[in-house]
N, C-alpha and C. Protein backbone atom coordinates (compact mmCIF):
# COMPACT_ATOMS: atom_id res chain seq x y z
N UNK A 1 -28.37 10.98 24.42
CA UNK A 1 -27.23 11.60 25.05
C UNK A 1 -26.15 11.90 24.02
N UNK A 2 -26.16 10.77 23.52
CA UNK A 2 -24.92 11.32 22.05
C UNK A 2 -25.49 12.23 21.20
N UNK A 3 -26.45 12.50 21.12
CA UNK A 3 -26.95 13.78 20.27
C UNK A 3 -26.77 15.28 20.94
N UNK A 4 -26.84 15.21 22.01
CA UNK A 4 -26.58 16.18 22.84
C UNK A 4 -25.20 16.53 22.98
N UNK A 5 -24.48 15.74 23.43
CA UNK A 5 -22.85 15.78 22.88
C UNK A 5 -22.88 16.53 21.84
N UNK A 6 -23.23 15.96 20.42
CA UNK A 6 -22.58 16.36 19.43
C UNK A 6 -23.20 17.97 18.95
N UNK A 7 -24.34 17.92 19.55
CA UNK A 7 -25.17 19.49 19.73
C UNK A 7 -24.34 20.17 20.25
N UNK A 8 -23.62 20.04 21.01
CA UNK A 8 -23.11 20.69 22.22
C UNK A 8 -21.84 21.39 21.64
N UNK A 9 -21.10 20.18 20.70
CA UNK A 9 -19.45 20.74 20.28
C UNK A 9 -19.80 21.47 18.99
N UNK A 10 -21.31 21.57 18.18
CA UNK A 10 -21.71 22.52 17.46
C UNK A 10 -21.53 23.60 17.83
N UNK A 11 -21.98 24.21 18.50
CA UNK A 11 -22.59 25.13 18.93
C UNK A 11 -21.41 26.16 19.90
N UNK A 12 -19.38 25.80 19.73
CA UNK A 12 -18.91 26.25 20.38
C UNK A 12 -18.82 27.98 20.08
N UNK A 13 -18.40 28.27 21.36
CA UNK A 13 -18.77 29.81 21.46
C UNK A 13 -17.12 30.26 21.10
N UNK A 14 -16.18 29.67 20.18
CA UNK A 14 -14.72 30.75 19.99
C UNK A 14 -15.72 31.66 19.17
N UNK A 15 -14.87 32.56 19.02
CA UNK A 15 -14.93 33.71 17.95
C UNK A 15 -14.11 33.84 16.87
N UNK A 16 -14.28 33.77 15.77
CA UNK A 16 -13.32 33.58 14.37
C UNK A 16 -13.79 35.23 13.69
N UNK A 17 -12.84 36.12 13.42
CA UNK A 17 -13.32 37.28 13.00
C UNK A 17 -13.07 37.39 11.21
N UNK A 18 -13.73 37.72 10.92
CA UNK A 18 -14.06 37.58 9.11
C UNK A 18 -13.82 38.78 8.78
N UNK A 19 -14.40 39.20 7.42
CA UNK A 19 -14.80 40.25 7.06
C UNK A 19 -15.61 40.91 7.08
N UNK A 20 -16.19 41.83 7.31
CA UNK A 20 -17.93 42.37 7.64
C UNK A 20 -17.76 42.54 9.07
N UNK A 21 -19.12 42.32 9.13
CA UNK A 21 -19.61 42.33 10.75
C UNK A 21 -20.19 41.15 11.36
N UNK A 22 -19.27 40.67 12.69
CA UNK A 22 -20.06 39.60 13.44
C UNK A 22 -19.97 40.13 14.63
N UNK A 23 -21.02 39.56 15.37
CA UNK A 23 -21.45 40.11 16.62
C UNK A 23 -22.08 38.06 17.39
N UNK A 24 -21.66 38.06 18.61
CA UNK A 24 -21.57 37.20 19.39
C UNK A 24 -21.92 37.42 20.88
N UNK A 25 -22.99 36.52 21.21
CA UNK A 25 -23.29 36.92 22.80
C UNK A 25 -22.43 35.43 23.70
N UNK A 26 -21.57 35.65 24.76
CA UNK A 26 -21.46 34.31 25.19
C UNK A 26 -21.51 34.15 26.71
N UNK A 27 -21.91 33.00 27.14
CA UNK A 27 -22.36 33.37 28.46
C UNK A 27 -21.00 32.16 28.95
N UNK A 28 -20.14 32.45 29.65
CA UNK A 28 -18.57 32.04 30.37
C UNK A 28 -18.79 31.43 31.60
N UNK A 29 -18.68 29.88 31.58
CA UNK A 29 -19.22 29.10 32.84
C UNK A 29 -17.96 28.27 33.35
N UNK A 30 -18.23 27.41 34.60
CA UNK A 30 -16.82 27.20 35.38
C UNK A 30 -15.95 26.29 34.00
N UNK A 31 -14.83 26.21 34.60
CA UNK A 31 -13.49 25.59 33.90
C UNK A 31 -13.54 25.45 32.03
N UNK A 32 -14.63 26.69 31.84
CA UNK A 32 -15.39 27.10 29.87
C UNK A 32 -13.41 28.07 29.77
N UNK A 33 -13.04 27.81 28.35
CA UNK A 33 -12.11 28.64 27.94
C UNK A 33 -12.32 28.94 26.45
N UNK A 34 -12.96 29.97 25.83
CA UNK A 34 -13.15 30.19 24.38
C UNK A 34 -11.81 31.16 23.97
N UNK A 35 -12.06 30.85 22.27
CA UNK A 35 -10.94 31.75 21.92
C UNK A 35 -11.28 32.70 21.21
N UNK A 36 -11.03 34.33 21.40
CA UNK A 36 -11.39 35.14 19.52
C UNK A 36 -10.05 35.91 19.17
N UNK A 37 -10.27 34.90 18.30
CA UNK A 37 -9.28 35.41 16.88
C UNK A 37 -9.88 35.84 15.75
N UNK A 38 -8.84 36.36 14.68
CA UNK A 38 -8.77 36.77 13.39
C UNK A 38 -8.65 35.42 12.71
N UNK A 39 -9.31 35.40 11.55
CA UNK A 39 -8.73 34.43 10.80
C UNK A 39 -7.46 34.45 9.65
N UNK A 40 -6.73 33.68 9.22
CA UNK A 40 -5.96 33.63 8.34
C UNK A 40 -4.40 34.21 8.52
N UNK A 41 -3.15 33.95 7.88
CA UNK A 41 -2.32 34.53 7.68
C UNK A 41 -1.85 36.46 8.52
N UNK A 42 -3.07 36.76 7.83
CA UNK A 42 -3.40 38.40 7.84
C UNK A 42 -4.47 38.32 8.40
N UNK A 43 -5.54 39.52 9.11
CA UNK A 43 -6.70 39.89 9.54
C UNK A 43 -7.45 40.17 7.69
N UNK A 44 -8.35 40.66 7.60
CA UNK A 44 -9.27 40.80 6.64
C UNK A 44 -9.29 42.62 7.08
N UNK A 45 -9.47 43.05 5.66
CA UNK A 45 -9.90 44.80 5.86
C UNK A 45 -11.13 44.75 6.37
N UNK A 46 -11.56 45.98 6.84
CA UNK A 46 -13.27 46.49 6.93
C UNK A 46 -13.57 45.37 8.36
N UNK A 47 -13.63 45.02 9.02
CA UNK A 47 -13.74 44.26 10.08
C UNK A 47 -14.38 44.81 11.15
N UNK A 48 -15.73 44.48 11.74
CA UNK A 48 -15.95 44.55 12.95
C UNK A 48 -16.70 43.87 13.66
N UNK A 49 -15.87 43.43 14.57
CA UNK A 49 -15.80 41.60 15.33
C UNK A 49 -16.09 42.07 16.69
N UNK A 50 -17.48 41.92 17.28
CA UNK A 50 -17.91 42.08 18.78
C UNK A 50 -18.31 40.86 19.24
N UNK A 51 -17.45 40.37 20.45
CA UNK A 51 -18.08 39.54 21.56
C UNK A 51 -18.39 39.98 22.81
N UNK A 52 -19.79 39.39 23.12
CA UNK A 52 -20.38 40.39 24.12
C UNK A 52 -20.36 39.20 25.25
N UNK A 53 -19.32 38.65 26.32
CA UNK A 53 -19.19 38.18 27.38
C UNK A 53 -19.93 38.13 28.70
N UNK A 54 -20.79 37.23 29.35
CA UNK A 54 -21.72 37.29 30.34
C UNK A 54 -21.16 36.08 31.30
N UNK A 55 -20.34 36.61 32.50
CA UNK A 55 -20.11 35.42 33.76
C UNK A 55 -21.31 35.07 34.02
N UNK A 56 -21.08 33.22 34.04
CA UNK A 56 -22.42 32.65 34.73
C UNK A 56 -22.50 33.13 36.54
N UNK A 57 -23.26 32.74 36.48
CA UNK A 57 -23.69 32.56 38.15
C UNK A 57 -22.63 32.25 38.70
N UNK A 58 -22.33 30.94 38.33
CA UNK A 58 -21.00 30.11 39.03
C UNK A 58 -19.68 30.05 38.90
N UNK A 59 -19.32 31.44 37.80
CA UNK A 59 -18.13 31.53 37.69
C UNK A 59 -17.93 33.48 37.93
N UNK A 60 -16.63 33.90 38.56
CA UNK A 60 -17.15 34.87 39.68
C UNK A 60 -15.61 35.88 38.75
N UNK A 61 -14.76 35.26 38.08
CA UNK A 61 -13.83 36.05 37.21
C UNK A 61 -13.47 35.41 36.22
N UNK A 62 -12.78 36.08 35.17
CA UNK A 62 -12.31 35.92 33.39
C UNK A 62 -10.69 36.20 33.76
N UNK A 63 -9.94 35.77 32.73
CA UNK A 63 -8.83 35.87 32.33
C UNK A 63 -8.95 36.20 30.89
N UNK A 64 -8.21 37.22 30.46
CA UNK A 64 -8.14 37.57 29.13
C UNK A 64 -6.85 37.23 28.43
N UNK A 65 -5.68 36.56 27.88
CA UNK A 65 -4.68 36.71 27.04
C UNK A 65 -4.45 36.71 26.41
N UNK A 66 -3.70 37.25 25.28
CA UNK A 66 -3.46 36.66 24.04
C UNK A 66 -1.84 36.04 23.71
N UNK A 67 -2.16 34.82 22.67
CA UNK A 67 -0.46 34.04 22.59
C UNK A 67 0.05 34.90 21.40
N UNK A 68 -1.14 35.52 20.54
CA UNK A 68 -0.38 36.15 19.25
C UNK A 68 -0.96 37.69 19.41
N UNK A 69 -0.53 38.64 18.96
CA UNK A 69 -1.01 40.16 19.15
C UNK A 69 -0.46 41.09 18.30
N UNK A 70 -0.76 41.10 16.82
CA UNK A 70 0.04 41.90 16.29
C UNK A 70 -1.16 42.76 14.90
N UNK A 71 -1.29 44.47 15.48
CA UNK A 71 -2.52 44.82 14.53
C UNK A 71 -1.40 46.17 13.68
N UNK A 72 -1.61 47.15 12.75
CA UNK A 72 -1.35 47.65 11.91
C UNK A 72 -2.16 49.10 12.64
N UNK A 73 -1.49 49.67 13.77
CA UNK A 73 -2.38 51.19 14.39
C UNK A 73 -1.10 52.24 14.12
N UNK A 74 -1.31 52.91 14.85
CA UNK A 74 -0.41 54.54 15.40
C UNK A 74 -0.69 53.99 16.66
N UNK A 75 0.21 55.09 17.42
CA UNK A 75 0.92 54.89 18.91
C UNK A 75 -0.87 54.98 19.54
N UNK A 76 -1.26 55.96 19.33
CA UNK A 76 -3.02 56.59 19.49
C UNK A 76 -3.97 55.03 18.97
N UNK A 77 -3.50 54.14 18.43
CA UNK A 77 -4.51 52.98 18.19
C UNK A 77 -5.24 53.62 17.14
N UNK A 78 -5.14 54.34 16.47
CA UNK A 78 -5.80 54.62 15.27
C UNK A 78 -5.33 53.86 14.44
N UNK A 79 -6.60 52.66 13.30
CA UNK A 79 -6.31 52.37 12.48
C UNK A 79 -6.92 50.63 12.82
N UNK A 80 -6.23 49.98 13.68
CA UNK A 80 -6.38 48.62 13.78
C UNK A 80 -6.37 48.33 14.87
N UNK A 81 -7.15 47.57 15.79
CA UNK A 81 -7.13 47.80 17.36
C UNK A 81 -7.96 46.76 18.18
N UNK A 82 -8.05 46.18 18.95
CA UNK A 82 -8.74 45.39 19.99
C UNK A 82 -9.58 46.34 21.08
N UNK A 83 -10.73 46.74 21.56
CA UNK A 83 -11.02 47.47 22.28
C UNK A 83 -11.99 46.03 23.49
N UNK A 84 -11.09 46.33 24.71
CA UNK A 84 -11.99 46.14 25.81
C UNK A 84 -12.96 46.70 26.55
N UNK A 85 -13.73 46.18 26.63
CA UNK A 85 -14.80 47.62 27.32
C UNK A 85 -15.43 46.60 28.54
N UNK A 86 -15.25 47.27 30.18
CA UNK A 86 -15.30 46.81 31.13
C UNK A 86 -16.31 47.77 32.06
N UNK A 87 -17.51 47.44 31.85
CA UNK A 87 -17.98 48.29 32.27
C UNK A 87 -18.48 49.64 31.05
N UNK A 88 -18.40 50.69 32.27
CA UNK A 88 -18.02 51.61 31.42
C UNK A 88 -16.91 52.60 30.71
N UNK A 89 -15.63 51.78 31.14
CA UNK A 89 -14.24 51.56 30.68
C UNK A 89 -13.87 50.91 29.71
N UNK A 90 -13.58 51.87 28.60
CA UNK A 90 -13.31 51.62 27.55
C UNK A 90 -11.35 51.43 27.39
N UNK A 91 -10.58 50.34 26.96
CA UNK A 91 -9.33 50.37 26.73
C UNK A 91 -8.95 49.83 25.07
N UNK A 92 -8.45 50.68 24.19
CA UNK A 92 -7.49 50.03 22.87
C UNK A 92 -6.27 49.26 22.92
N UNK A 93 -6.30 48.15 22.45
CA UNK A 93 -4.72 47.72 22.37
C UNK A 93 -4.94 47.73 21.06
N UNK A 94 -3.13 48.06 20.74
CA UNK A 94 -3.08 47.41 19.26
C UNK A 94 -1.26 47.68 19.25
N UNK A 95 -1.32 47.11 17.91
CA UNK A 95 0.30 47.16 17.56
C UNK A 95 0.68 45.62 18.54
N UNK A 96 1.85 45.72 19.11
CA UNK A 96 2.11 44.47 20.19
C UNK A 96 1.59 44.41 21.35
N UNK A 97 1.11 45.49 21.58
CA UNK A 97 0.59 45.62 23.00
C UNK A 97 -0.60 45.03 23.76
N UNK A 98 -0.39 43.67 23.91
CA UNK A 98 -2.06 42.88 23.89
C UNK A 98 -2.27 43.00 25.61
N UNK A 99 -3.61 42.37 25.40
CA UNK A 99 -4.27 42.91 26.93
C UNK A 99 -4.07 41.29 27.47
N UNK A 100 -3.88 41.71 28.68
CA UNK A 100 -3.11 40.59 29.80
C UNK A 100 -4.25 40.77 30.87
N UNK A 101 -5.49 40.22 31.06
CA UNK A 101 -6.20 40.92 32.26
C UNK A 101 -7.22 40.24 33.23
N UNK A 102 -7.11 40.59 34.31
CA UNK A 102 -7.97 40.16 35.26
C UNK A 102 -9.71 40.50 35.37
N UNK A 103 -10.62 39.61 35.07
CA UNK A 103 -11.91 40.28 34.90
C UNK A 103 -13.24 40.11 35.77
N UNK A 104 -13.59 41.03 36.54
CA UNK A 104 -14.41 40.77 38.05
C UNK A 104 -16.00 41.06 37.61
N UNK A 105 -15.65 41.57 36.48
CA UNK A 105 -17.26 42.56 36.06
C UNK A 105 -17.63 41.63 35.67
N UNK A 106 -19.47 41.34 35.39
CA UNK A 106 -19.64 40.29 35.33
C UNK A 106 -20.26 40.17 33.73
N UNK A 107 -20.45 41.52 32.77
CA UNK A 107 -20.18 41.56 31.74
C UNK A 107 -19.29 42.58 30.97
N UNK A 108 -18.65 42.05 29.88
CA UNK A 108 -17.78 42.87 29.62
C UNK A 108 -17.49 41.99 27.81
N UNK A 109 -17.05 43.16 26.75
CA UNK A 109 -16.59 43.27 25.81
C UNK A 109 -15.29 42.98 25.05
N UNK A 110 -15.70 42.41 23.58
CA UNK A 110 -14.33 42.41 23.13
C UNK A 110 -14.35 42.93 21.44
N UNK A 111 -14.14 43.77 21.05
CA UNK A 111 -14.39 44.59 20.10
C UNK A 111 -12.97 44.40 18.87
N UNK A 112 -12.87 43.11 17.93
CA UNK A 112 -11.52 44.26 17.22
C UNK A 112 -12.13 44.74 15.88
N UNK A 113 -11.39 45.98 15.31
CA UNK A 113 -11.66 46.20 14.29
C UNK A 113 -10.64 46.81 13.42
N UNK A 114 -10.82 46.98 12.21
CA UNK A 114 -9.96 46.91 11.06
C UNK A 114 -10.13 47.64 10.04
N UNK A 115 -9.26 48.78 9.28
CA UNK A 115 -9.97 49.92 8.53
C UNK A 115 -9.81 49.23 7.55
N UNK A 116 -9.46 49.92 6.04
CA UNK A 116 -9.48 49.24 4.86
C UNK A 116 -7.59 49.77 4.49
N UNK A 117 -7.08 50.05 5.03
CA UNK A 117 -5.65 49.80 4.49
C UNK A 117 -5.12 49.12 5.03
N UNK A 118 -4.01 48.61 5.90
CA UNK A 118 -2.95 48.25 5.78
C UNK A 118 -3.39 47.24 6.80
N UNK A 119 -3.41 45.54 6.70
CA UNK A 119 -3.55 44.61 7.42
C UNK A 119 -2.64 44.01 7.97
N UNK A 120 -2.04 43.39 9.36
CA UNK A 120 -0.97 42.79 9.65
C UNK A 120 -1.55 40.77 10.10
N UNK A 121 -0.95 40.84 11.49
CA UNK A 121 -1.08 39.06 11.77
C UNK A 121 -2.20 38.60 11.83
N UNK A 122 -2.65 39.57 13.24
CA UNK A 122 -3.76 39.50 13.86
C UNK A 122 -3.76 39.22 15.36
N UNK A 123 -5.00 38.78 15.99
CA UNK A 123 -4.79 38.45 17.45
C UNK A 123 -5.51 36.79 17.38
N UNK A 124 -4.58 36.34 18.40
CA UNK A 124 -5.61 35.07 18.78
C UNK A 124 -5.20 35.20 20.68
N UNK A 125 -6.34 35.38 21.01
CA UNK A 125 -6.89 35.34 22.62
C UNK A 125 -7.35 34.17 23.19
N UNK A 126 -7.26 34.05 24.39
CA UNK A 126 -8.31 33.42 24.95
C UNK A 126 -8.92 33.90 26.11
N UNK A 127 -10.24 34.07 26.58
CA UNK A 127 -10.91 34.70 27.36
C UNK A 127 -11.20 32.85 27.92
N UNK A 128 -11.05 33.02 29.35
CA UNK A 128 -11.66 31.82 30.38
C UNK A 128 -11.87 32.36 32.09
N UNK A 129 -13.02 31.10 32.24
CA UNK A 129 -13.43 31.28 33.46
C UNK A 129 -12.05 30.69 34.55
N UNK A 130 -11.83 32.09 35.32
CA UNK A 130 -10.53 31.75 36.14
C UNK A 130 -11.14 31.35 37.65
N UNK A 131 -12.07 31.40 38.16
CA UNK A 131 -12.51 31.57 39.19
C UNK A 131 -14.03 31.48 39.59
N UNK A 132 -14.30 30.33 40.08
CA UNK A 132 -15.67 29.35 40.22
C UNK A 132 -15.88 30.21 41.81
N UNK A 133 -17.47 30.82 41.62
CA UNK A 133 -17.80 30.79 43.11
C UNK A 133 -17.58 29.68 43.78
N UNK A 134 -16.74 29.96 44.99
CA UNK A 134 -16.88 28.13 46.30
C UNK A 134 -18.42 27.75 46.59
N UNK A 135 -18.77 26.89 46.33
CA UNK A 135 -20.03 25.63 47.10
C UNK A 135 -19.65 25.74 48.32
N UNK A 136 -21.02 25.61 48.58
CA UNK A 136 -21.62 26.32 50.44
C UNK A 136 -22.28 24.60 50.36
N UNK A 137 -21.67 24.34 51.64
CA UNK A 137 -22.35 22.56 51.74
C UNK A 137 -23.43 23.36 52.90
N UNK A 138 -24.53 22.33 53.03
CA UNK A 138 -25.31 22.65 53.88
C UNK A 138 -25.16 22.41 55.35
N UNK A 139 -25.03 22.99 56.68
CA UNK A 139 -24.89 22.88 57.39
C UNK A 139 -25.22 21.63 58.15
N UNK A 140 -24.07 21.19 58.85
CA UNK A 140 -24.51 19.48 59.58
C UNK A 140 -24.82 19.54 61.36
N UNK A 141 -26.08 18.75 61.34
CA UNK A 141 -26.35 18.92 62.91
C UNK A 141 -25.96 17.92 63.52
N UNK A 142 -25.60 17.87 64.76
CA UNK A 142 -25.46 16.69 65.67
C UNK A 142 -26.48 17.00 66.76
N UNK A 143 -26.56 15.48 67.04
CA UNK A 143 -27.16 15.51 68.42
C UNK A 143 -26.45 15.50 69.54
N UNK A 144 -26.80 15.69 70.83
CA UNK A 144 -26.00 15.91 71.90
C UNK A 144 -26.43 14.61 72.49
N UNK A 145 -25.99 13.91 73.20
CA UNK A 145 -26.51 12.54 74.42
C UNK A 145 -27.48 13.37 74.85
């Protein structure tokens, strides 16, 4: 059992975004809260950081926020940017403008990426399970006299 534990806190699903390319599948189960961020001071140039989000069975919505949100774009998000993709709804944040959001789909995206000039803070998010399907108890019979 203690090996399993310690398997377990291996193996956590935040997202830390580097340089290059990482790509991440995670599957979001009841009262689970991961985080993806940038690492360091600054984000890293050349960056492209995908987490690919899957509600379990038993958890029925996501919360998306971020406490820090600060990327290096144009008003247009050209340049440095967070892209949500919900479905087949695609949204950019960038600059201060971080995504605050309610999430019903039961998979959905988190994309940031980073050209090679001008780097700023970065983002640190957290994506969590807000909302556990309710348990169905099994129906109770009585007898009558």
């Amino acid at each position: 059992f203690i090996l399993l534990v310690y398997f377990h806190i291996a193996i956590s699903e935040d997202v830390v975004c580097v340089e290059g390319k990482l790509k991440k599948n995670i599957i979001l189960g009841p009262g689970e809260s991961f985080s993806f961020s940038t690492a360091g001071d600054e984000y890293a140039h050349k960056q492209l950081c995908t987490a690919n989000y899957k509600l379990s069975e038993e958890c029925i919505e996501a919360k998306l926020s971020c406490s820090e949100f600060a990327t290096v774009a144009d008003s247009n998000c050209k340049g440095d940017y967070l892209r949500v993709k919900l479905g087949k709804k695609s949204t950019k944040y960038c600059g201060s403008n971080a995504p605050n959001l309610t999430i019903e789909e039961e998979v959905f995206q988190l994309l940031f990426s980073s050209n090679g000039k001008k780097n700023g803070p970065g983002v640190n998010c957290e994506v969590k399970c807000s909302k556990q399907k309710p348990t169905t108890q099994a129906p109770t019979t009585t007898e009558s006299p």
